[in-house]
C-alpha atoms as a PDB file:
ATOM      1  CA  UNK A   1      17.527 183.079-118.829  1.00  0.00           C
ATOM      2  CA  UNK A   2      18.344 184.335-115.444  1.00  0.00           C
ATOM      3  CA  UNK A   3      20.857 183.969-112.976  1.00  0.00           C
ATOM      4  CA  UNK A   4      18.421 181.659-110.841  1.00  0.00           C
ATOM      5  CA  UNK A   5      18.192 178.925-113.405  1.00  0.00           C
ATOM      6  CA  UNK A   6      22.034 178.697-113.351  1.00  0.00           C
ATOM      7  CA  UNK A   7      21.780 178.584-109.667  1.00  0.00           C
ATOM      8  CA  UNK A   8      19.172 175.440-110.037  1.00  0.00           C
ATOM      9  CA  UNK A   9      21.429 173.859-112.869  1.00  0.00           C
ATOM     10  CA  UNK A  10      24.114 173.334-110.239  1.00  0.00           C
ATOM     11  CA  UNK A  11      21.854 172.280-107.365  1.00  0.00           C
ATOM     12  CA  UNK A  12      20.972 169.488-109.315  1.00  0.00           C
ATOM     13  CA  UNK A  13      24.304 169.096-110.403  1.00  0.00           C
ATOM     14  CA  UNK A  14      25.667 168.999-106.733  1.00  0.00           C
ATOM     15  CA  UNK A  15      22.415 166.939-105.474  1.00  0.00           C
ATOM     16  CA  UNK A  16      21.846 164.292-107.787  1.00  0.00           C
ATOM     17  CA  UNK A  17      18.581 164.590-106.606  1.00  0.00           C
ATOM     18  CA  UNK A  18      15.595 166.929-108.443  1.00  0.00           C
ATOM     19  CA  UNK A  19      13.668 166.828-104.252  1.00  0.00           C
ATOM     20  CA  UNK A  20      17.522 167.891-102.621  1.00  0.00           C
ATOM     21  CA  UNK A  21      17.754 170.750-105.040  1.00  0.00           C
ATOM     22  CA  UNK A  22      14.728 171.929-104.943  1.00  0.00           C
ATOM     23  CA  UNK A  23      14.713 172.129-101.101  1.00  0.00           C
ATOM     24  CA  UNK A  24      18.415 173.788-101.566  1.00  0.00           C
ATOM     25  CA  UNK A  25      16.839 176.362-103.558  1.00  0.00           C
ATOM     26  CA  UNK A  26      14.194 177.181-101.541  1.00  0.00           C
ATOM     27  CA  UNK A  27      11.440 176.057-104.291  1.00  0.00           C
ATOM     28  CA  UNK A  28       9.003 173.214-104.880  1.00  0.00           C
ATOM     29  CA  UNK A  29      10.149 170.382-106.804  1.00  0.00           C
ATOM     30  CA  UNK A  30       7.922 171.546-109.844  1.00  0.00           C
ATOM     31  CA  UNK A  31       9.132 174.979-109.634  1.00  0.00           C
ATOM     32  CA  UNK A  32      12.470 173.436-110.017  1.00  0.00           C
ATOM     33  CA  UNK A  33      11.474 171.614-113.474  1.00  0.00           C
ATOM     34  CA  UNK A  34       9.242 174.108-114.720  1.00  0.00           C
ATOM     35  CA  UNK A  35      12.567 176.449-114.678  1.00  0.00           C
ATOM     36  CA  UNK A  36      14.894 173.626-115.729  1.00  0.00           C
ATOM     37  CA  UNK A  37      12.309 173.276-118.617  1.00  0.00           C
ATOM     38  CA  UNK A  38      12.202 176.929-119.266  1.00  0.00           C
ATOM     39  CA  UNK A  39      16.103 176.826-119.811  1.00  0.00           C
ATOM     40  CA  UNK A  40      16.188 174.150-121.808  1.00  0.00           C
ATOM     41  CA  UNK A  41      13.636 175.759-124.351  1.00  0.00           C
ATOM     42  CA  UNK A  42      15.368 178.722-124.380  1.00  0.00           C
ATOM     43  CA  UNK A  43      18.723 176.798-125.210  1.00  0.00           C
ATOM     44  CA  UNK A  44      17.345 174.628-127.863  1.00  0.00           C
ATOM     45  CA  UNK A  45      18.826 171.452-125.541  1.00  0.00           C
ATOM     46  CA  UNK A  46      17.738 168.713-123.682  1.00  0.00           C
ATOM     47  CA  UNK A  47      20.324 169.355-120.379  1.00  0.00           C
ATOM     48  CA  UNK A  48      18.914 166.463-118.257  1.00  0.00           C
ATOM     49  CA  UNK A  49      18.374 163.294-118.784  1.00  0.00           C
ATOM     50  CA  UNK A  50      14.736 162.268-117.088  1.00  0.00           C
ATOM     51  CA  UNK A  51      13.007 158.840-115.864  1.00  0.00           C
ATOM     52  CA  UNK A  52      11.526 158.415-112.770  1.00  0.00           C
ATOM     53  CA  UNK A  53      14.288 160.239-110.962  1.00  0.00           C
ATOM     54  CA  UNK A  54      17.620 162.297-112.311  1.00  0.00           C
ATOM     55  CA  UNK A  55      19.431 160.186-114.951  1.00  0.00           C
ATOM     56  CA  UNK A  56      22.562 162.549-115.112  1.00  0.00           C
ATOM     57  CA  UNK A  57      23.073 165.613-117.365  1.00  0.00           C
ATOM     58  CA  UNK A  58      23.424 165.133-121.289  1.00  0.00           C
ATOM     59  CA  UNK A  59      26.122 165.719-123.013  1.00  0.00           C
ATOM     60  CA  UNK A  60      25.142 169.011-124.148  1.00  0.00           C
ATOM     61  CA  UNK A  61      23.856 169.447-120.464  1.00  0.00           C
ATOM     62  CA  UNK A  62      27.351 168.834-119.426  1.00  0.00           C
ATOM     63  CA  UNK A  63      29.327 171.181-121.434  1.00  0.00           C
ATOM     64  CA  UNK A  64      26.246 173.869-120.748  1.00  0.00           C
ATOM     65  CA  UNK A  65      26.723 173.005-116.656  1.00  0.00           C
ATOM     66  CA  UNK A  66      30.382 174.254-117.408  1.00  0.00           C
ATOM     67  CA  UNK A  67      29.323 177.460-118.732  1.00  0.00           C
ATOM     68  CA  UNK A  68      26.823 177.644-115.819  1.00  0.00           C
ATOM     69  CA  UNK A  69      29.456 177.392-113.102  1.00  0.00           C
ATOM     70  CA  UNK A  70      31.839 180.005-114.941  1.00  0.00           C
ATOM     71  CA  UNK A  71      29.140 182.608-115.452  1.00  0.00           C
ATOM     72  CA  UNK A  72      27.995 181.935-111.489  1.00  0.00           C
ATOM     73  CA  UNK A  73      31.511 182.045-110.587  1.00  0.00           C
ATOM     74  CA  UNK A  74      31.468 185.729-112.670  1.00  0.00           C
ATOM     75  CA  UNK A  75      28.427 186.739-111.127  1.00  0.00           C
ATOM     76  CA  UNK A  76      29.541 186.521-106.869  1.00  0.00           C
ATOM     77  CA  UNK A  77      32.858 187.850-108.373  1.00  0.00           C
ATOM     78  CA  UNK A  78      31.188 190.923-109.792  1.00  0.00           C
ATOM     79  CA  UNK A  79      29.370 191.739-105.930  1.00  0.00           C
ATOM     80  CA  UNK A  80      32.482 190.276-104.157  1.00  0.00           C
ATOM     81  CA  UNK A  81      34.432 192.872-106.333  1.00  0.00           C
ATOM     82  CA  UNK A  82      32.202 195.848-105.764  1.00  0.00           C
ATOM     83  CA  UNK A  83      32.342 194.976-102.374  1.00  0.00           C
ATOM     84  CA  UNK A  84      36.070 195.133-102.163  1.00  0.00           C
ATOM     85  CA  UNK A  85      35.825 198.945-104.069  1.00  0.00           C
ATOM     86  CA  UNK A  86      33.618 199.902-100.543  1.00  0.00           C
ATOM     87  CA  UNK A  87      36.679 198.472 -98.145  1.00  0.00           C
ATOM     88  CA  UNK A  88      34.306 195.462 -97.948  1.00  0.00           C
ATOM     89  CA  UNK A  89      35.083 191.573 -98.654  1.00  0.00           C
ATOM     90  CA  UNK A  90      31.718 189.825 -98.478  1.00  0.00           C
ATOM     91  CA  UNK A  91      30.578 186.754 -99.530  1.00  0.00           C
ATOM     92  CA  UNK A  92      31.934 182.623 -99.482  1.00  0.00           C
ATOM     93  CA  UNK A  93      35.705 181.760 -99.431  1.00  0.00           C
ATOM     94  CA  UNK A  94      35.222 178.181-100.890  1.00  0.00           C
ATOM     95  CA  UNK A  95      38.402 176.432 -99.565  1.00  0.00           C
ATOM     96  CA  UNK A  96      39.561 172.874-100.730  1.00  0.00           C
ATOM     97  CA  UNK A  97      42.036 170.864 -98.289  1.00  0.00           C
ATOM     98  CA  UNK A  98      43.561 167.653 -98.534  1.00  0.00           C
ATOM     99  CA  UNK A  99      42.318 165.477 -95.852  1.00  0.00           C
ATOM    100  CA  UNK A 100      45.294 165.007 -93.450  1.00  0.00           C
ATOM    101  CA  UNK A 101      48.189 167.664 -93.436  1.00  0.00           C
ATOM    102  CA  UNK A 102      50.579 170.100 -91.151  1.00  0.00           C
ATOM    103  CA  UNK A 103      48.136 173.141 -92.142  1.00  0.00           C
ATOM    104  CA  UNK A 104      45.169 174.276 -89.635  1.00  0.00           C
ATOM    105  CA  UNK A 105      42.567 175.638 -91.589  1.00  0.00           C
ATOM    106  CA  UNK A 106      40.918 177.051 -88.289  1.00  0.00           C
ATOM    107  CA  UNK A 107      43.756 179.628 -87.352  1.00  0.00           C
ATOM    108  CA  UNK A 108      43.632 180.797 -91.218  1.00  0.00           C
ATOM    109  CA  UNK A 109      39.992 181.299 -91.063  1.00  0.00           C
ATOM    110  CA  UNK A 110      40.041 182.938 -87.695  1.00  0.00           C
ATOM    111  CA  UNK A 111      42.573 185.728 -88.893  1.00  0.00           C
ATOM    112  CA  UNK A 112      40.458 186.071 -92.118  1.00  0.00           C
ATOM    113  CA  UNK A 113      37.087 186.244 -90.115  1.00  0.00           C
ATOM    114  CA  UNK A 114      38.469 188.723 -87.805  1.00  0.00           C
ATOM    115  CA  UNK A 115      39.800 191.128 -90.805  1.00  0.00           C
ATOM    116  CA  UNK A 116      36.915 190.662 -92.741  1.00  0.00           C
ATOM    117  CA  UNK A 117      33.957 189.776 -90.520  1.00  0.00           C
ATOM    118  CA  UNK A 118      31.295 189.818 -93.377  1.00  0.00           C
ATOM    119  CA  UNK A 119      33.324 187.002 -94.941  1.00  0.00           C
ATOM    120  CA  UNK A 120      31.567 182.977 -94.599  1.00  0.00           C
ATOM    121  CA  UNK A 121      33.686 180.195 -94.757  1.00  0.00           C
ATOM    122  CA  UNK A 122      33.170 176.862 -97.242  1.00  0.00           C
ATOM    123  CA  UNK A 123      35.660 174.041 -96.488  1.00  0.00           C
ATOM    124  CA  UNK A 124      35.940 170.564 -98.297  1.00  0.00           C
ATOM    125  CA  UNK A 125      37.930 167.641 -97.599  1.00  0.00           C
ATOM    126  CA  UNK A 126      39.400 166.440-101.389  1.00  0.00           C
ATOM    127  CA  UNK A 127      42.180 164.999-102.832  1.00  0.00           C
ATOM    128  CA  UNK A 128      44.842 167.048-104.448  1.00  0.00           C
ATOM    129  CA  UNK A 129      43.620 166.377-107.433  1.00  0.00           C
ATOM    130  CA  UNK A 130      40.123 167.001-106.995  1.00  0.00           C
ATOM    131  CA  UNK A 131      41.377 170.236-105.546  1.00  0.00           C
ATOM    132  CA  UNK A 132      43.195 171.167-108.637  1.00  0.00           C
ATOM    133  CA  UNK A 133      40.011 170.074-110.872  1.00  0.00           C
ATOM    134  CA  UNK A 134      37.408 172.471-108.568  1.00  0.00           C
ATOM    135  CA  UNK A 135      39.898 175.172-108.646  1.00  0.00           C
ATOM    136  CA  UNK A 136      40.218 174.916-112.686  1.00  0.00           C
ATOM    137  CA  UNK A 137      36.422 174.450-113.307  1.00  0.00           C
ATOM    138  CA  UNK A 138      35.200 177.512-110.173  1.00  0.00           C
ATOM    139  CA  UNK A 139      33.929 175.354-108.025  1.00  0.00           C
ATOM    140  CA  UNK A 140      37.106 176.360-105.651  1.00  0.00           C
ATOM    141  CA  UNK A 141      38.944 179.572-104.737  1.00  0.00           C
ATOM    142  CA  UNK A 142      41.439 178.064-103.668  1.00  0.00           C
ATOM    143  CA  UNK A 143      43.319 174.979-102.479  1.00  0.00           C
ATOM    144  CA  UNK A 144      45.371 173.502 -99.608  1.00  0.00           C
ATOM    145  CA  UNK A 145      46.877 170.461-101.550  1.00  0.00           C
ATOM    146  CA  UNK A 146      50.622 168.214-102.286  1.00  0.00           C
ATOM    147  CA  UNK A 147      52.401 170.597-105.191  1.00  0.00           C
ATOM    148  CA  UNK A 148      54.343 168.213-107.165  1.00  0.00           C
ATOM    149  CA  UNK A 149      51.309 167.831-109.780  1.00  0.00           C
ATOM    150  CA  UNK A 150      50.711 171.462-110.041  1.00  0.00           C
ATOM    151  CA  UNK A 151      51.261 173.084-113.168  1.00  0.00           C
ATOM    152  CA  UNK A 152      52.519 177.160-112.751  1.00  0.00           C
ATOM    153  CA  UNK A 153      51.349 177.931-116.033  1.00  0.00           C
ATOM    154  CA  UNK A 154      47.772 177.702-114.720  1.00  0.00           C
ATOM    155  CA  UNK A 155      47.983 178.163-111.228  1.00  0.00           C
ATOM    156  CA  UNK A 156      49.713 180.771-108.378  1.00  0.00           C
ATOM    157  CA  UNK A 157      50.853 178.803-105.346  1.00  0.00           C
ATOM    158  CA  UNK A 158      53.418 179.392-102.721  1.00  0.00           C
ATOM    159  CA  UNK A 159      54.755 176.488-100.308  1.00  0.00           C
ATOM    160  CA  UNK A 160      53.542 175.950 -96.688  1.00  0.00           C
ATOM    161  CA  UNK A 161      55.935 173.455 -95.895  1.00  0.00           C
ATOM    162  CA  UNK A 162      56.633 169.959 -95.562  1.00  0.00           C
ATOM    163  CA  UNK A 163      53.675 167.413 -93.984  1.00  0.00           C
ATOM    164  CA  UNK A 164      55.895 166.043 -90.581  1.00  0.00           C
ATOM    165  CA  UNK A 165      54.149 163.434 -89.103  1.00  0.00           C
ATOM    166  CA  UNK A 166      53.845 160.912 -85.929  1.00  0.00           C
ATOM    167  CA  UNK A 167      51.772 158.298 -84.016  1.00  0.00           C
ATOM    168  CA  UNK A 168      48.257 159.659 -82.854  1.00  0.00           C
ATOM    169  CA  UNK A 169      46.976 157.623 -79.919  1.00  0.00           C
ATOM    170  CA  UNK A 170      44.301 157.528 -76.482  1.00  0.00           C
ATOM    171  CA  UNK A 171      46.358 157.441 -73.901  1.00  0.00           C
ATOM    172  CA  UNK A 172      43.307 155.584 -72.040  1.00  0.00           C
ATOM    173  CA  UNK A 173      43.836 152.303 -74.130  1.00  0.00           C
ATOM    174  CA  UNK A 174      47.356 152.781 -75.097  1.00  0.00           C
ATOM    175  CA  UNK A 175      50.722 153.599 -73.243  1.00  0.00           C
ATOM    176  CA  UNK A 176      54.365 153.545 -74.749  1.00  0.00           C
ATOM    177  CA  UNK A 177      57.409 154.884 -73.008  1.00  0.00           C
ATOM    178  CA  UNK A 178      59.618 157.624 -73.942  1.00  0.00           C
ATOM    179  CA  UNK A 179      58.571 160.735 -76.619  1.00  0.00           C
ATOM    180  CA  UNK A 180      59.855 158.769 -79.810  1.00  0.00           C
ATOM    181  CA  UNK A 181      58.139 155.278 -81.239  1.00  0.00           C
ATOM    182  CA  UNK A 182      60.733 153.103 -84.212  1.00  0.00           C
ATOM    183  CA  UNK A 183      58.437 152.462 -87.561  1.00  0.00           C
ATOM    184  CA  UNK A 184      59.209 148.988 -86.385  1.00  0.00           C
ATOM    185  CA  UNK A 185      57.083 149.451 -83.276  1.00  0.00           C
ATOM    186  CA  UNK A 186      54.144 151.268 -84.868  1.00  0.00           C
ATOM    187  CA  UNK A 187      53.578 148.438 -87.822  1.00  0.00           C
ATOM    188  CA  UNK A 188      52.807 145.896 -84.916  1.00  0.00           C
ATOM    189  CA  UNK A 189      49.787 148.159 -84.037  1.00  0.00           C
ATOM    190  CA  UNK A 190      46.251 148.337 -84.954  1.00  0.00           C
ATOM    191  CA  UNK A 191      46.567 151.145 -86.862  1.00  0.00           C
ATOM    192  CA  UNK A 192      43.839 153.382 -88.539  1.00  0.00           C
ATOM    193  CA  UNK A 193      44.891 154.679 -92.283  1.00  0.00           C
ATOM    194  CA  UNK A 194      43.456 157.240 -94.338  1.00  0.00           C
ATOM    195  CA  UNK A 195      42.193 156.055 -97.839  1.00  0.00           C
ATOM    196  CA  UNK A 196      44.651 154.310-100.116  1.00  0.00           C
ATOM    197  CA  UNK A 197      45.587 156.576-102.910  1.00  0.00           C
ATOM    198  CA  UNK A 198      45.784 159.435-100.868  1.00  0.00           C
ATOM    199  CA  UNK A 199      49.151 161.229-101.392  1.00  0.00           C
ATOM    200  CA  UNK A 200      49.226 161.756 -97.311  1.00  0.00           C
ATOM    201  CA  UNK A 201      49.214 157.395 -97.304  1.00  0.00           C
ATOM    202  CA  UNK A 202      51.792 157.125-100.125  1.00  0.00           C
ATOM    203  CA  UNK A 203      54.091 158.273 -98.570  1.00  0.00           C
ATOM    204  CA  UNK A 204      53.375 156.769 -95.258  1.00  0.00           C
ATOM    205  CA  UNK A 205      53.565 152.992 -97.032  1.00  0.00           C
ATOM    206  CA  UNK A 206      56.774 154.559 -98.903  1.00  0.00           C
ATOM    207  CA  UNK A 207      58.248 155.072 -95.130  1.00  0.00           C
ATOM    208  CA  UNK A 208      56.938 151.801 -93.888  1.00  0.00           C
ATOM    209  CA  UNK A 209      58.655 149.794 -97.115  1.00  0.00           C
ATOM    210  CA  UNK A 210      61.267 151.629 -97.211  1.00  0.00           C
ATOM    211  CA  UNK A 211      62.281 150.351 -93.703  1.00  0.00           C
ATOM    212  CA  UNK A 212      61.081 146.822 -94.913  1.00  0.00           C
ATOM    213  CA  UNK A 213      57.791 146.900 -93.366  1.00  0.00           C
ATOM    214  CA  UNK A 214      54.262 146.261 -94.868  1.00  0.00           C
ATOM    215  CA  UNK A 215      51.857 147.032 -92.064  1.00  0.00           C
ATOM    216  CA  UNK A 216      48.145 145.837 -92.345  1.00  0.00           C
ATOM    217  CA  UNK A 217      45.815 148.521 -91.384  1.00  0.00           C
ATOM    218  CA  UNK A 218      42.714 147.113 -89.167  1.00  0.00           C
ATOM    219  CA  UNK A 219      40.807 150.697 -90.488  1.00  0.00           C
ATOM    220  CA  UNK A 220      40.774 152.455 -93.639  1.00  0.00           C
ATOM    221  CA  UNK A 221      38.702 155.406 -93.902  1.00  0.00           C
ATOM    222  CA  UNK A 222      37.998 159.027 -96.039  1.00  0.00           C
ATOM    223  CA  UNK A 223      37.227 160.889 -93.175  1.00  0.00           C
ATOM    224  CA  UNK A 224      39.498 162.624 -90.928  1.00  0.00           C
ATOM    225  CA  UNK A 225      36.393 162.355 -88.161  1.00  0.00           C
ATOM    226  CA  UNK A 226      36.067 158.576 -88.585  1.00  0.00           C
ATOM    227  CA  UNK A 227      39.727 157.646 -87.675  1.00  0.00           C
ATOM    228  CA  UNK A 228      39.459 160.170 -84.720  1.00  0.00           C
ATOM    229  CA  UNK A 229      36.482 158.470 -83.439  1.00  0.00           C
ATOM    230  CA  UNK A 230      37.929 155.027 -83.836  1.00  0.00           C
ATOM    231  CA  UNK A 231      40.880 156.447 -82.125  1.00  0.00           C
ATOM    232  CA  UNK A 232      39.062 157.471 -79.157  1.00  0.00           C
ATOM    233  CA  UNK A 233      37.919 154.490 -78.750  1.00  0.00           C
ATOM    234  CA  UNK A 234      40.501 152.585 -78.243  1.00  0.00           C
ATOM    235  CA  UNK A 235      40.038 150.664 -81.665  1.00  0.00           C
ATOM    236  CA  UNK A 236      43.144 152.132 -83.381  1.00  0.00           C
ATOM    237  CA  UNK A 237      46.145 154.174 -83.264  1.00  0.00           C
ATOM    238  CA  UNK A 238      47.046 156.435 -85.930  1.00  0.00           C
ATOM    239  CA  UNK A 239      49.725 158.272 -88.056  1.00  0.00           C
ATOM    240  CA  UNK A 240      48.408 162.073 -88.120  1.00  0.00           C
ATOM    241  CA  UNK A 241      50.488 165.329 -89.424  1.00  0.00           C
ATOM    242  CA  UNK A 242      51.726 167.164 -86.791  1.00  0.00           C
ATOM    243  CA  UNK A 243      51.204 171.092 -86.887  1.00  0.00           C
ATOM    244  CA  UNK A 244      47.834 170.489 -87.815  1.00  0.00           C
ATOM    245  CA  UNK A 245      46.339 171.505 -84.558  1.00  0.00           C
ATOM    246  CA  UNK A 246      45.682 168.049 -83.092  1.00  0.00           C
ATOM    247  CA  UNK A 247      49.598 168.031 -81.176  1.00  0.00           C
ATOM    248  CA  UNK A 248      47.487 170.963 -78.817  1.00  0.00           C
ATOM    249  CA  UNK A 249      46.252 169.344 -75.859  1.00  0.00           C
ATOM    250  CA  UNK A 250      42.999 167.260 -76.478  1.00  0.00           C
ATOM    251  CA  UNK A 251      41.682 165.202 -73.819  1.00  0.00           C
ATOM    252  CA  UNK A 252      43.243 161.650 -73.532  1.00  0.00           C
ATOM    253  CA  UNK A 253      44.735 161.971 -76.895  1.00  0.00           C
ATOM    254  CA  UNK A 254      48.704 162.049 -77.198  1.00  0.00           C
ATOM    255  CA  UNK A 255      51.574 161.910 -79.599  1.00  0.00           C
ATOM    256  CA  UNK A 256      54.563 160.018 -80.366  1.00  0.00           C
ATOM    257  CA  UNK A 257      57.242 161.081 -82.437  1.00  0.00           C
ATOM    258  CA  UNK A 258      58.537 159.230 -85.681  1.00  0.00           C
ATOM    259  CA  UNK A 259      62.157 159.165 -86.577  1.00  0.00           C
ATOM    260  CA  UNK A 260      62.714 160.722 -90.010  1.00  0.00           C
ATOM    261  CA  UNK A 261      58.519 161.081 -90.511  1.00  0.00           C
ATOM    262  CA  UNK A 262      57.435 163.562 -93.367  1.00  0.00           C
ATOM    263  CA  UNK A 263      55.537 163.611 -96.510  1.00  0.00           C
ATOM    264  CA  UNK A 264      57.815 163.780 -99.750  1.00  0.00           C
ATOM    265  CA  UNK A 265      55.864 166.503-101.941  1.00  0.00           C
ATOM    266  CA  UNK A 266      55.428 170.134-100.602  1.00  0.00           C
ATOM    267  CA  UNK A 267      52.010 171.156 -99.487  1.00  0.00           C
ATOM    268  CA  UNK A 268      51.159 174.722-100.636  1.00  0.00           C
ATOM    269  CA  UNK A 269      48.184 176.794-101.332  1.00  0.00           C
ATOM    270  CA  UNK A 270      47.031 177.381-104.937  1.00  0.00           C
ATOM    271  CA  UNK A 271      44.912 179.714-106.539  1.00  0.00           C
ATOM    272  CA  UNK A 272      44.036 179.782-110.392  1.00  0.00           C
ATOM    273  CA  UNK A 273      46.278 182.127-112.316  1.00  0.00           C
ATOM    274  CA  UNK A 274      42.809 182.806-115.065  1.00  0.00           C
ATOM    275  CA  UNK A 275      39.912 184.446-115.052  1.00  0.00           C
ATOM    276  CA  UNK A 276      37.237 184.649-113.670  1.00  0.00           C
ATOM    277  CA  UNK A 277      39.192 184.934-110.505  1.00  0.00           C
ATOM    278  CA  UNK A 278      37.142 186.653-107.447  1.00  0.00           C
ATOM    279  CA  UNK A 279      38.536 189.652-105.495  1.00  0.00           C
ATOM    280  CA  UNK A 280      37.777 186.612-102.489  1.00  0.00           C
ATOM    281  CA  UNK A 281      40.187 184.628-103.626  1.00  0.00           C
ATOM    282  CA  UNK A 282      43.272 187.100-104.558  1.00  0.00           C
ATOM    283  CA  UNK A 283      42.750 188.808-100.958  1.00  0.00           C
ATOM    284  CA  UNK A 284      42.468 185.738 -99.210  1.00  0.00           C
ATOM    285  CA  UNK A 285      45.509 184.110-101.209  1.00  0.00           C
ATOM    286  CA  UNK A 286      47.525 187.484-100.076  1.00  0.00           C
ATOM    287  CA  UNK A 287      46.496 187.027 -96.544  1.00  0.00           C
ATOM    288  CA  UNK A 288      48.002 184.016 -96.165  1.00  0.00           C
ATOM    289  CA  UNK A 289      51.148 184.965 -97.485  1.00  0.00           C
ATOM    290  CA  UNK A 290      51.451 187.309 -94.660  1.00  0.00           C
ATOM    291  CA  UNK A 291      50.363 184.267 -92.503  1.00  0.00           C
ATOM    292  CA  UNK A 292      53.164 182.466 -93.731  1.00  0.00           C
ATOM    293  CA  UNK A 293      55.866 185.234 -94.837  1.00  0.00           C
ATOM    294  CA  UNK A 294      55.580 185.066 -98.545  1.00  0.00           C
ATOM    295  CA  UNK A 295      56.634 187.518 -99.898  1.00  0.00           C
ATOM    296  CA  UNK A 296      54.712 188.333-103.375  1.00  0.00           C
ATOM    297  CA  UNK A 297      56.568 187.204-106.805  1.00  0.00           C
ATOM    298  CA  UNK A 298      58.244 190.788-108.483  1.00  0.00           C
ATOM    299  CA  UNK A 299      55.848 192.098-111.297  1.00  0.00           C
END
């Protein structure tokens, strides 16, 4: 067994697809199986489950791919660590963030780049609970996510602050008077909503029925980039976080304010409190509390 097969375990894993992993891994599709193969002789186990394309893992596969991702996760710690004895932090920050929130991931990133410019940059747009799943499992160093699910006994976090929010629009297709729009107002527009289920649009319906108001968005969507394009075009309007770097002037696109507009839980960043834990992660984690003026919990 070598570190490579792990690394082709989790391509498929990630891929779904034996071609996508194979061309991820820089290797011909029967390379791929011949080493998948090779594994799963060594291992005693059938890991994948095999027709005319990938059938999913097995359960042993499963519980193996676990094992895979931990000792991976071990392995980049052990150069990230080594690097970080030289003065050095190289390697992948792998950063989960919810999709729609008062943090800019860009101005963190910058700062980190520019202190540590051998340092790449991962970035995923999840819930808060897929962010506290990659974070437990390694497939996350850490996580921009809503804290009120977060349990301290496994994870460090510190707050970033409440989510404030109000109504993104193109000012080429849409003018309103005045710096402040009622919730009234904004349910009578075609608005563009992220995906129900999404803390961020819980607790935008919450404000909308709390007011007695149950607005019928003409867009749902995922994708931060899909509402901003249907934005642009005049389709929709929006309610975005402000502080998130979209308030800075963009071309044609403008703000209006929301009376009492925030999002109830806390957004913070979180890092796992166990090991394996990668020197990446803890200096990155104590970077941003600088960002923010954390100061570190007492020993």
């Amino acid at each position: 067994m070598d570190i490579k097969q792990l690394k082709f375990l989790i391509a498929l894993d990630e891929t779904r697809h034996f071609g996508q992993a194979a061309a991820r891994c820089h290797i011909t599709q029967p390379t791929l199986s011949m080493r998948l193969r090779n594994l799963e002789d060594e291992l005693d186990l059938v890991l994948v489950n095999r027709g005319q394309r990938f059938e999913g893992f097995t359960q042993a596969g499963e519980r193996v791919l676990a094992w895979a991702r931990t000792l991976l996760a071990a392995h980049d710690g052990l150069f990230a660590e080594a690097a970080a004895c030289r003065g050095q932090l190289v390697g992948s920050l792998r950063l989960g963030l919810v999709p729609l929130s008062s943090f800019n991931p860009v101005n963190y990133i910058q700062g980190l780049s520019a202190t540590y410019p051998e340092l790449k940059f991962s970035l995923s747009s999840l819930s808060s609970n897929e962010i506290i799943e990659g974070l437990g499992n390694n497939q996350l160093d850490l996580g921009v996510c809503y804290l009120d699910h977060v349990n301290p006994n496994y994870f460090e976090f510190f707050e970033i602050g409440e989510t404030r929010v109000g109504l993104l629009y193109d000012n080429r297709h849409f003018h309103f008077e005045g710096s402040e729009m009622s919730w009234e107002d904004a349910a009578e527009l075609p608005l563009g909503m992220i995906t129900t289920g999404m803390h961020y649009r819980k607790s935008i319906d919450l404000s909308f029925r709390s007011r007695g108001l149950n607005p019928q968005p003409i867009l749902e969507s995922d994708s931060t980039y899909q509402l901003l394009q249907a934005i642009h075009q005049g389709f929709c309007c929006s309610i975005m976080p402000l502080d998130s770097g979209l308030e800075q002037p963009i071309e044609h696109l403008s703000f209006m304010q929301l009376p009492d507009a925030s999002v109830l839980a806390p957004l913070g960043l979180v890092m796992r409190k166990t090991e394996p834990r990668s020197a990446i992660a803890e200096k990155c984690f104590a970077e941003a509390r600088k960002l923010f003026g954390v100061e570190a919990p007492a020993e």
